[in-house]
N, C-alpha and C. Protein backbone atom coordinates (compact mmCIF):
# COMPACT_ATOMS: atom_id res chain seq x y z
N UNK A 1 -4.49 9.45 6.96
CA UNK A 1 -5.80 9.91 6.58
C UNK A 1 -6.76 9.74 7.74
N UNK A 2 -7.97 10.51 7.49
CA UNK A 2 -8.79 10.68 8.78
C UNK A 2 -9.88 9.16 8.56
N UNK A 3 -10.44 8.81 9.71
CA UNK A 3 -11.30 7.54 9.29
C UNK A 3 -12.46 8.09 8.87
N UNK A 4 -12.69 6.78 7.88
CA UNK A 4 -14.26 7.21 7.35
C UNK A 4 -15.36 7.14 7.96
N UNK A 5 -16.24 8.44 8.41
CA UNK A 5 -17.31 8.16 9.43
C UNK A 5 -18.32 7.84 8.74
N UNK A 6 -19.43 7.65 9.59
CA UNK A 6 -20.46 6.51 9.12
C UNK A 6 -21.18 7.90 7.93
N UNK A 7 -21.17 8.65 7.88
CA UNK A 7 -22.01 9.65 6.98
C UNK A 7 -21.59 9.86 5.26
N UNK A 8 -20.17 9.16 5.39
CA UNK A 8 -19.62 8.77 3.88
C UNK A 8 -20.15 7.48 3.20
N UNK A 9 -21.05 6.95 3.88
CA UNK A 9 -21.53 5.55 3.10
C UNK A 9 -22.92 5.52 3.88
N UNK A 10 -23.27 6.12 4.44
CA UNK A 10 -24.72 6.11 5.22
C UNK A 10 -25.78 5.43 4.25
N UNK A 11 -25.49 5.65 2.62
CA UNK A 11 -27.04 5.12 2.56
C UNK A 11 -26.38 4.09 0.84
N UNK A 12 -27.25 3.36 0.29
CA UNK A 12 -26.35 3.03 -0.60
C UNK A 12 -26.45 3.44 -1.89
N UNK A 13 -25.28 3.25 -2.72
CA UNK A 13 -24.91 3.80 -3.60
C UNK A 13 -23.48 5.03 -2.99
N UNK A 14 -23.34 5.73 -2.04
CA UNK A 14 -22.30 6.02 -0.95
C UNK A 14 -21.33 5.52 -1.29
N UNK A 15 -19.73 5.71 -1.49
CA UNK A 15 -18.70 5.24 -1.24
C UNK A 15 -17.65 6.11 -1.06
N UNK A 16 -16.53 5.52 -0.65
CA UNK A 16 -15.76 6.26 -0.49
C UNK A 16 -14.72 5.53 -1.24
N UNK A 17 -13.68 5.97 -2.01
CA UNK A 17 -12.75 5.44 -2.60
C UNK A 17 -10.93 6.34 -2.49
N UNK A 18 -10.23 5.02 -2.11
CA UNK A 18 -8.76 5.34 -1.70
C UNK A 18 -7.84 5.24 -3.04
N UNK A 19 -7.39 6.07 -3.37
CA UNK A 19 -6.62 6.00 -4.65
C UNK A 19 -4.67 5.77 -3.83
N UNK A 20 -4.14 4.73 -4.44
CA UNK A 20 -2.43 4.72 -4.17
C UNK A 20 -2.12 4.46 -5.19
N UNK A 21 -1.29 5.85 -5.66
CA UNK A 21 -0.44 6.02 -6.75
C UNK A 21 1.63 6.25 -6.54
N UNK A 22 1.84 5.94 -7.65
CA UNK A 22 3.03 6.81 -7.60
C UNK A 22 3.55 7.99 -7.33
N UNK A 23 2.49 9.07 -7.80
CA UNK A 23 2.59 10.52 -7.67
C UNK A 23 1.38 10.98 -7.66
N UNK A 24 1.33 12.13 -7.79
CA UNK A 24 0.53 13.28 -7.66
C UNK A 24 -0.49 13.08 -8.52
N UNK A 25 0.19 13.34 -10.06
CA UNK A 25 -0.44 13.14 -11.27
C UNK A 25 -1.46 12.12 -11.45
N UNK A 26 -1.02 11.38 -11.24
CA UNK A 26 -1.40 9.25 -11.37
C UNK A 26 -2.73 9.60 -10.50
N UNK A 27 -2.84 9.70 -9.22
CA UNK A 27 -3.97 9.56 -8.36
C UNK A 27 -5.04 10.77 -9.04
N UNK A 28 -4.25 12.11 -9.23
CA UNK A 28 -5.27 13.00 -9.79
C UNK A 28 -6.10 12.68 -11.16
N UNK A 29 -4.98 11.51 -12.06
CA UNK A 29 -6.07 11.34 -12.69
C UNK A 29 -7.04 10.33 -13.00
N UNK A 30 -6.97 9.16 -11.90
CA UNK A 30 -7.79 8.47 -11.25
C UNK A 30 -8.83 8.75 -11.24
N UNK A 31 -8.99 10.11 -10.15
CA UNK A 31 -9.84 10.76 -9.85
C UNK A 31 -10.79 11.46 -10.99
N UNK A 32 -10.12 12.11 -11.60
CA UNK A 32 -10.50 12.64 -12.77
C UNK A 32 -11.60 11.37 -13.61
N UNK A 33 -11.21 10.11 -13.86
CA UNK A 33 -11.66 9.38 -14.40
C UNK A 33 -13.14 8.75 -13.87
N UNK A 34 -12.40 8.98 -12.25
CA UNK A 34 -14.15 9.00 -12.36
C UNK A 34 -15.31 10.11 -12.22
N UNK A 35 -14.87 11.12 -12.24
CA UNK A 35 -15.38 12.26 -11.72
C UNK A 35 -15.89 11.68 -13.10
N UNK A 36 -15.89 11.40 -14.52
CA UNK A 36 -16.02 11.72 -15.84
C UNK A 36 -17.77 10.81 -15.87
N UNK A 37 -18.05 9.97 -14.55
CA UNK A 37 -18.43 9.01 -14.90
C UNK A 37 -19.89 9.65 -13.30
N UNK A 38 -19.38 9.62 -12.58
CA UNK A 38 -20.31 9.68 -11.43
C UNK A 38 -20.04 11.21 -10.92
N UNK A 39 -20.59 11.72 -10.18
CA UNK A 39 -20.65 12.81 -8.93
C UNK A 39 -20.02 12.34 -7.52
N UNK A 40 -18.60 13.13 -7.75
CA UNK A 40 -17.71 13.34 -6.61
C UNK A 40 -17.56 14.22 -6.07
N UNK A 41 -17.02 14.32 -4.36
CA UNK A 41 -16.35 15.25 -3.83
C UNK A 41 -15.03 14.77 -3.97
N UNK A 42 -14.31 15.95 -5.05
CA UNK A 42 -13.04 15.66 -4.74
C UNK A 42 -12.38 15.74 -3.97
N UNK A 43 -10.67 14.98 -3.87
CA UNK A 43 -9.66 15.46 -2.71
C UNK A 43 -8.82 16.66 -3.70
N UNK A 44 -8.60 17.77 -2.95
CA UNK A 44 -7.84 18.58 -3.47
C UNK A 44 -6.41 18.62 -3.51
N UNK A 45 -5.91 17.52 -2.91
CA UNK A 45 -4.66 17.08 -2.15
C UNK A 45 -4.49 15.75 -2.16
N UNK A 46 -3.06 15.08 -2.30
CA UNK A 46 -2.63 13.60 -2.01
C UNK A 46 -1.99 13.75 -0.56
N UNK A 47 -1.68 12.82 0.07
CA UNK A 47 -0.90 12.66 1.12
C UNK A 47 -0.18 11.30 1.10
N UNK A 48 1.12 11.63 1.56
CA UNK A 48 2.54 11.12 1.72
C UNK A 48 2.94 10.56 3.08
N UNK A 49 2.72 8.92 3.54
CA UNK A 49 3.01 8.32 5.01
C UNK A 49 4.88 8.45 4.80
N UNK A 50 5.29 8.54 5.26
CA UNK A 50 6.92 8.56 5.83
C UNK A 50 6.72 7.07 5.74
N UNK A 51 8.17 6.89 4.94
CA UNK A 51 8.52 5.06 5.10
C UNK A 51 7.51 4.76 4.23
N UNK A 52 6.44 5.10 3.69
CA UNK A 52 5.89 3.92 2.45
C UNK A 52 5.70 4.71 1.08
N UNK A 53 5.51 3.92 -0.15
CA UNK A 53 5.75 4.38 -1.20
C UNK A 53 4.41 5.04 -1.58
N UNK A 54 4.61 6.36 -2.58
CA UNK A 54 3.91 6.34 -3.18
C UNK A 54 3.01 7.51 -2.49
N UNK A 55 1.75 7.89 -3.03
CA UNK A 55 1.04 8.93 -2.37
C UNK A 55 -0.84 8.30 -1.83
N UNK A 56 -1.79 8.34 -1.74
CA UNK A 56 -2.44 8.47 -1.20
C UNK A 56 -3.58 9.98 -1.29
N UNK A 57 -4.92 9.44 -1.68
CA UNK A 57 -5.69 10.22 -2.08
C UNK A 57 -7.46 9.54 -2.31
N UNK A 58 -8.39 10.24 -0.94
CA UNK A 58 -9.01 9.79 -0.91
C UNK A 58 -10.41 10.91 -1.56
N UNK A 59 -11.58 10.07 -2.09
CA UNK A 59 -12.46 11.06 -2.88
C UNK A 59 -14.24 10.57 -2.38
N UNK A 60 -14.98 10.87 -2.39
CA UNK A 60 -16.03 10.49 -2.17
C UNK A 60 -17.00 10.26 -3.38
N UNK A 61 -17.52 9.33 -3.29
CA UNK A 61 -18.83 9.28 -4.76
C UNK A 61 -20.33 8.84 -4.53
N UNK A 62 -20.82 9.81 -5.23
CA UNK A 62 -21.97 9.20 -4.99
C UNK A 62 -22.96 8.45 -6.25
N UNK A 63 -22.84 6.93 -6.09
CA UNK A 63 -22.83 6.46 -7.28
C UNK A 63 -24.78 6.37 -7.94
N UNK A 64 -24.96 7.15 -7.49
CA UNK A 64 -27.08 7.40 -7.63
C UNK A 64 -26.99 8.63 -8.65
N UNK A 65 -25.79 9.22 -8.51
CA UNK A 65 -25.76 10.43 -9.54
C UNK A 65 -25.12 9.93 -10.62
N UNK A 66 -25.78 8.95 -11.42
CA UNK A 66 -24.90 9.01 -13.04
C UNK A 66 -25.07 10.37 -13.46
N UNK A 67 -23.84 10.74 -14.36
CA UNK A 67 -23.71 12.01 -15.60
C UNK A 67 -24.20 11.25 -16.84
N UNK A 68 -24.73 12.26 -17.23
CA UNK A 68 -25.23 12.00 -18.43
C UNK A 68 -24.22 12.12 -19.34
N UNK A 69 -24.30 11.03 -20.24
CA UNK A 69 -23.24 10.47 -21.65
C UNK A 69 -23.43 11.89 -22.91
């Protein structure tokens, strides 16, 4: 994965969050779970290191945007 530059957390409430799952599914619906909760940029994609388990999937949030219940 690419490093996180300073413009993904620049101010607070900013984060960036790394999802490691088993599969595909698992991380997508991670993601999903919080999308349900805050305002994300999703990843449209997991990624797979050679030699370690599991997948990899990173999303951005910005936690100043609650959704409304």
């Amino acid at each position: 994965m690419k490093p996180i530059n300073d413009g993904h957390v620049a101010k607070p409430g900013l984060a960036v969050v790394e999802v490691a799952a088993a599969d595909d599914e698992t991380a997508f619906a991670v993601q999903e779970l919080l999308a349900t909760r805050w305002a994300i940029a999703p990843a449209d994609r997991t990624t797979h290191e050679p030699g370690e388990p599991g997948v990899r999937l990173r999303c951005h949030l910005d936690l100043r945007q609650q959704l409304e219940a």
